[in-house]
N, C-alpha and C. Protein backbone atom coordinates (compact mmCIF):
# COMPACT_ATOMS: atom_id res chain seq x y z
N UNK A 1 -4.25 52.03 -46.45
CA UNK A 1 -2.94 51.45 -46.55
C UNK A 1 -2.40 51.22 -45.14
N UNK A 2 -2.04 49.62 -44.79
CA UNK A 2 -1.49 49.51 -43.18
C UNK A 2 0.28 49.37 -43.49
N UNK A 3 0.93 49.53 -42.62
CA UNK A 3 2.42 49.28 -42.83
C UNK A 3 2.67 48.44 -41.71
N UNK A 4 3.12 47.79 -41.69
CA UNK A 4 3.57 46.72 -40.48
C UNK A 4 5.23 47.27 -40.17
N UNK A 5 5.11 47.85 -38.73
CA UNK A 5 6.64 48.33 -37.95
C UNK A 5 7.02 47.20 -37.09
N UNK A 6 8.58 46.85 -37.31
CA UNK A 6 8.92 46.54 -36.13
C UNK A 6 8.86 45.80 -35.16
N UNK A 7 8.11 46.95 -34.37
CA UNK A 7 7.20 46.78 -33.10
C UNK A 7 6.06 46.63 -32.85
N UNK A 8 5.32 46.17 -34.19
CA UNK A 8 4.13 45.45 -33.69
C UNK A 8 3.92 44.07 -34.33
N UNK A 9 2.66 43.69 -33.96
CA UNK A 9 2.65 42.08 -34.00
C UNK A 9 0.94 42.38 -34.48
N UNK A 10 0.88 41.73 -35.77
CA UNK A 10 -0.25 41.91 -35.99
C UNK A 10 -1.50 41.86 -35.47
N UNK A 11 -2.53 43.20 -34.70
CA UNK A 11 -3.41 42.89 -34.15
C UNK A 11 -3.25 43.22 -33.09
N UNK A 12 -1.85 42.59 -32.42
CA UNK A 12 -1.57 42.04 -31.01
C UNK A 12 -1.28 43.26 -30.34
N UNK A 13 -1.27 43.39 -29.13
CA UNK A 13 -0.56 44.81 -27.86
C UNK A 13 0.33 44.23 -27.45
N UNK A 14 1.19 43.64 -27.47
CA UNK A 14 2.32 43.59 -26.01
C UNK A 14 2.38 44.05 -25.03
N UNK A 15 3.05 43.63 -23.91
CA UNK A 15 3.14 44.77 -22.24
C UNK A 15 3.61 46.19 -22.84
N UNK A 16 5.01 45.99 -23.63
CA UNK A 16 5.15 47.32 -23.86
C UNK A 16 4.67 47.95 -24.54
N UNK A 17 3.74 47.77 -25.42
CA UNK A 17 3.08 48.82 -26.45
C UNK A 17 2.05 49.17 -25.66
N UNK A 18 1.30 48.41 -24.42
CA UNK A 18 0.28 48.70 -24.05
C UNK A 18 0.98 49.87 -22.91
N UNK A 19 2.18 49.68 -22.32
CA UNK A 19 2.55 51.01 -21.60
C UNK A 19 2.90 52.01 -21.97
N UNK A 20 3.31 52.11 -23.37
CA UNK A 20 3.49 52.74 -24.30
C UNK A 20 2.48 53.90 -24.30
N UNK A 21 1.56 53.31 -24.79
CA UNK A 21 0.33 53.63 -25.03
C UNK A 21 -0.17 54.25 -24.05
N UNK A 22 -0.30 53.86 -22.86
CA UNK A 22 -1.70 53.94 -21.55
C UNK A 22 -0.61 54.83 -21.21
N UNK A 23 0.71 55.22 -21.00
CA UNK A 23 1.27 56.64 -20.48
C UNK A 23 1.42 57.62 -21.19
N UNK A 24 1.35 57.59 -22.89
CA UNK A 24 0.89 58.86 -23.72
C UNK A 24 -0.28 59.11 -23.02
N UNK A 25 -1.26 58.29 -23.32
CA UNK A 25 -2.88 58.79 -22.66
C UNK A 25 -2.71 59.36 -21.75
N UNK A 26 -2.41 58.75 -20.67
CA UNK A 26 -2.43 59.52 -19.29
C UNK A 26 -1.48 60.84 -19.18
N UNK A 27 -0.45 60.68 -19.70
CA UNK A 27 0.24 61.91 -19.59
C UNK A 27 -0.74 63.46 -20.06
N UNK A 28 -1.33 62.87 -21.35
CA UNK A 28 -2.10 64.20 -21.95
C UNK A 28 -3.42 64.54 -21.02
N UNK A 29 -4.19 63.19 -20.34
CA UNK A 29 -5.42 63.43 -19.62
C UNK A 29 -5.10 64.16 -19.03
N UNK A 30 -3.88 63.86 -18.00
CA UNK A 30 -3.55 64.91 -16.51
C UNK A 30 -3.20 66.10 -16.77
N UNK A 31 -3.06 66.23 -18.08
CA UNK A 31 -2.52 68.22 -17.96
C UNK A 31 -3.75 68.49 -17.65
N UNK A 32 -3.32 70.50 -17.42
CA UNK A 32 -4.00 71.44 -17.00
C UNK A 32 -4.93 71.54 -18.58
N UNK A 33 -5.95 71.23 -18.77
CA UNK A 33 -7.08 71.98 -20.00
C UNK A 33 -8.16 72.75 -19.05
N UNK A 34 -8.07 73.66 -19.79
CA UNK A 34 -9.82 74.30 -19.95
C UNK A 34 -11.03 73.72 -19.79
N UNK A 35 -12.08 74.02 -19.96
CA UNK A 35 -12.78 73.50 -19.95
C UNK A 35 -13.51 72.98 -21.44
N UNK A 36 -12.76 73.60 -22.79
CA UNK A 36 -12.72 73.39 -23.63
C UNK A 36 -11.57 71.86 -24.05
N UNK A 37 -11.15 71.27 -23.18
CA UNK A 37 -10.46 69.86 -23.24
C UNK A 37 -10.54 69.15 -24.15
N UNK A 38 -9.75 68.52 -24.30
CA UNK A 38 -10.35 67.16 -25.43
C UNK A 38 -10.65 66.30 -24.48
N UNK A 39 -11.59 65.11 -25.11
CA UNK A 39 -12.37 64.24 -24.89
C UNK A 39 -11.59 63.32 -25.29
N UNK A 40 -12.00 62.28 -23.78
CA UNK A 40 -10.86 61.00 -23.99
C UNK A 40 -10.73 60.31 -24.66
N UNK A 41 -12.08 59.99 -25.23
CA UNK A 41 -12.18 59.36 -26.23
C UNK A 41 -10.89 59.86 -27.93
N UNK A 42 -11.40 60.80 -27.84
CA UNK A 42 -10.60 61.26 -28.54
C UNK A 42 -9.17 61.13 -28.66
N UNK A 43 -8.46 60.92 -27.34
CA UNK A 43 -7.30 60.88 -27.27
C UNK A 43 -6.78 59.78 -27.35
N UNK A 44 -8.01 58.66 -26.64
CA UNK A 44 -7.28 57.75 -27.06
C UNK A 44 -7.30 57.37 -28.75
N UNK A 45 -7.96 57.35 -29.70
CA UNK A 45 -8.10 57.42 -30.81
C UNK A 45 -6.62 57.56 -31.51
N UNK A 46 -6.42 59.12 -31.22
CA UNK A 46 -5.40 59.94 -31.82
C UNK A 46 -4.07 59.10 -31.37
N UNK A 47 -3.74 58.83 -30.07
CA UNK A 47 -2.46 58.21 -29.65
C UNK A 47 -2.20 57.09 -30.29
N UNK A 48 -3.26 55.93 -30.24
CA UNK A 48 -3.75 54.64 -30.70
C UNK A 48 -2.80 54.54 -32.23
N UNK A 49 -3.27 55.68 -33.02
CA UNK A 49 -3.42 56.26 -34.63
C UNK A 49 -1.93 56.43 -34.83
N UNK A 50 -1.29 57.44 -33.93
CA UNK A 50 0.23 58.05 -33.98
C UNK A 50 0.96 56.91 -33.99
N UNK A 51 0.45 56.07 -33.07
CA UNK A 51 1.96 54.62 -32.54
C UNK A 51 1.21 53.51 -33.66
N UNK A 52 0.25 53.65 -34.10
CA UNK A 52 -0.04 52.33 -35.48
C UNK A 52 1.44 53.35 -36.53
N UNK A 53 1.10 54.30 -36.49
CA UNK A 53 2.14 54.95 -37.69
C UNK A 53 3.77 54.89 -37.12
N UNK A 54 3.96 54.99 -36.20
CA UNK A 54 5.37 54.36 -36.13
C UNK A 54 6.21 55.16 -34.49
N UNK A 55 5.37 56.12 -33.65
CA UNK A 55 5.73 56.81 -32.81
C UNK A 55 5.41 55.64 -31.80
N UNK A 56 6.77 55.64 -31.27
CA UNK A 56 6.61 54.44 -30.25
C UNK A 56 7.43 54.88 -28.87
N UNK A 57 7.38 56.02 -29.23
CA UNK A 57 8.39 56.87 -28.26
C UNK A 57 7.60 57.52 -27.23
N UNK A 58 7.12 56.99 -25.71
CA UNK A 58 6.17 57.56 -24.82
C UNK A 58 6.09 59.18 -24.79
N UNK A 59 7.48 59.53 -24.50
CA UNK A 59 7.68 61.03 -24.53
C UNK A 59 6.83 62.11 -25.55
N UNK A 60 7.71 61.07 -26.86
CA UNK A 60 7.01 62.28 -28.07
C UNK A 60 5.70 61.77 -28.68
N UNK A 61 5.21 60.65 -27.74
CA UNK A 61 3.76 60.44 -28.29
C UNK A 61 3.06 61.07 -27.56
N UNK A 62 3.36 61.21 -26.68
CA UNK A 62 2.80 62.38 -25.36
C UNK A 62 2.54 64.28 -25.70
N UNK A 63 3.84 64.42 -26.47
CA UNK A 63 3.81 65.62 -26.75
C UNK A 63 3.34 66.13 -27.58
N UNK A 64 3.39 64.80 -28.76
CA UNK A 64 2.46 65.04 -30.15
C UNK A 64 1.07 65.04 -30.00
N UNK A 65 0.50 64.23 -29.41
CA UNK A 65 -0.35 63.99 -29.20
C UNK A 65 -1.21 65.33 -28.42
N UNK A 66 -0.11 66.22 -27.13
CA UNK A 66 -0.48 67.56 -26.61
C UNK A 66 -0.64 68.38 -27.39
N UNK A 67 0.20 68.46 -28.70
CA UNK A 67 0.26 69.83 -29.21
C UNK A 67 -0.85 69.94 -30.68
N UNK A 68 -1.11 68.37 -30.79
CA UNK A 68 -2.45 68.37 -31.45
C UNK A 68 -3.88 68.73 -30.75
N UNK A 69 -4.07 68.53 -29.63
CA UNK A 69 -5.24 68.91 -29.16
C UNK A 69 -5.37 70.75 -28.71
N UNK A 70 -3.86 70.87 -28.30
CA UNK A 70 -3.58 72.28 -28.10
C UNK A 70 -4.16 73.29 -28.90
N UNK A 71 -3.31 72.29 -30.18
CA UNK A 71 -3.53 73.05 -31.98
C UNK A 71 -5.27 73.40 -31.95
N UNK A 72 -6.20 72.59 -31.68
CA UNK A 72 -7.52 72.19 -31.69
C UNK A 72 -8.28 73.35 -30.81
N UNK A 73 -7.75 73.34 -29.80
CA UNK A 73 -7.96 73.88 -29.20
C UNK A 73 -8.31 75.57 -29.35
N UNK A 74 -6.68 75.63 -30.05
CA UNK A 74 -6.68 77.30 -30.25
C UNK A 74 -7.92 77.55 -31.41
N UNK A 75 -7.62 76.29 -32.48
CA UNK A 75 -8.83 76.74 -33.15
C UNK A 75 -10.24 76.38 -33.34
N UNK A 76 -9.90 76.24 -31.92
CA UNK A 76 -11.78 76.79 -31.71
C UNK A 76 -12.05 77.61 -30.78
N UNK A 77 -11.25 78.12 -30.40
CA UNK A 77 -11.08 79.56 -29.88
C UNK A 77 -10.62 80.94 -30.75
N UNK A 78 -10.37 81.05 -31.44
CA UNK A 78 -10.05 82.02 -32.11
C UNK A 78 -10.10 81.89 -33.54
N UNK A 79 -10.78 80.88 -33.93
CA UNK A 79 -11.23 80.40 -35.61
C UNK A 79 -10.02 80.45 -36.48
């Protein structure tokens, strides 16, 4: 099931969705991880995924996006 927001244009990126976008990513690459990290790939995936669903907000796509890999993180460290 796709929902069409708003702020997108079918298919299409705009300047701002694409800065949108490329500063969630980067914001989460540059933290401090482990060596247990997520993989960029991954992230970009996940961010990509969050702002198709309607988070268009750099900040809290940034943070959501942190506290999911965080989440990931812990559990695979401590099961």
């Amino acid at each position: 099931m796709s929902f069409q927001y708003e702020h997108q244009s079918q298919g299409i990126f705009l300047n701002d969705d694409m800065r949108i976008v490329q500063s969630a990513y980067s914001g989460v690459i540059s933290e401090q991880w482990e060596s247990l990290g997520p993989d960029t790939a991954d992230v970009a995936r996940y961010v990509l995924r969050m702002y198709d669903r309607g988070i268009v907000d750099a900040d809290k796509l940034t943070r959501l996006t942190s506290l999911h890999f965080r989440r990931r993180l812990h559990i695979l460290r401590y099961g």
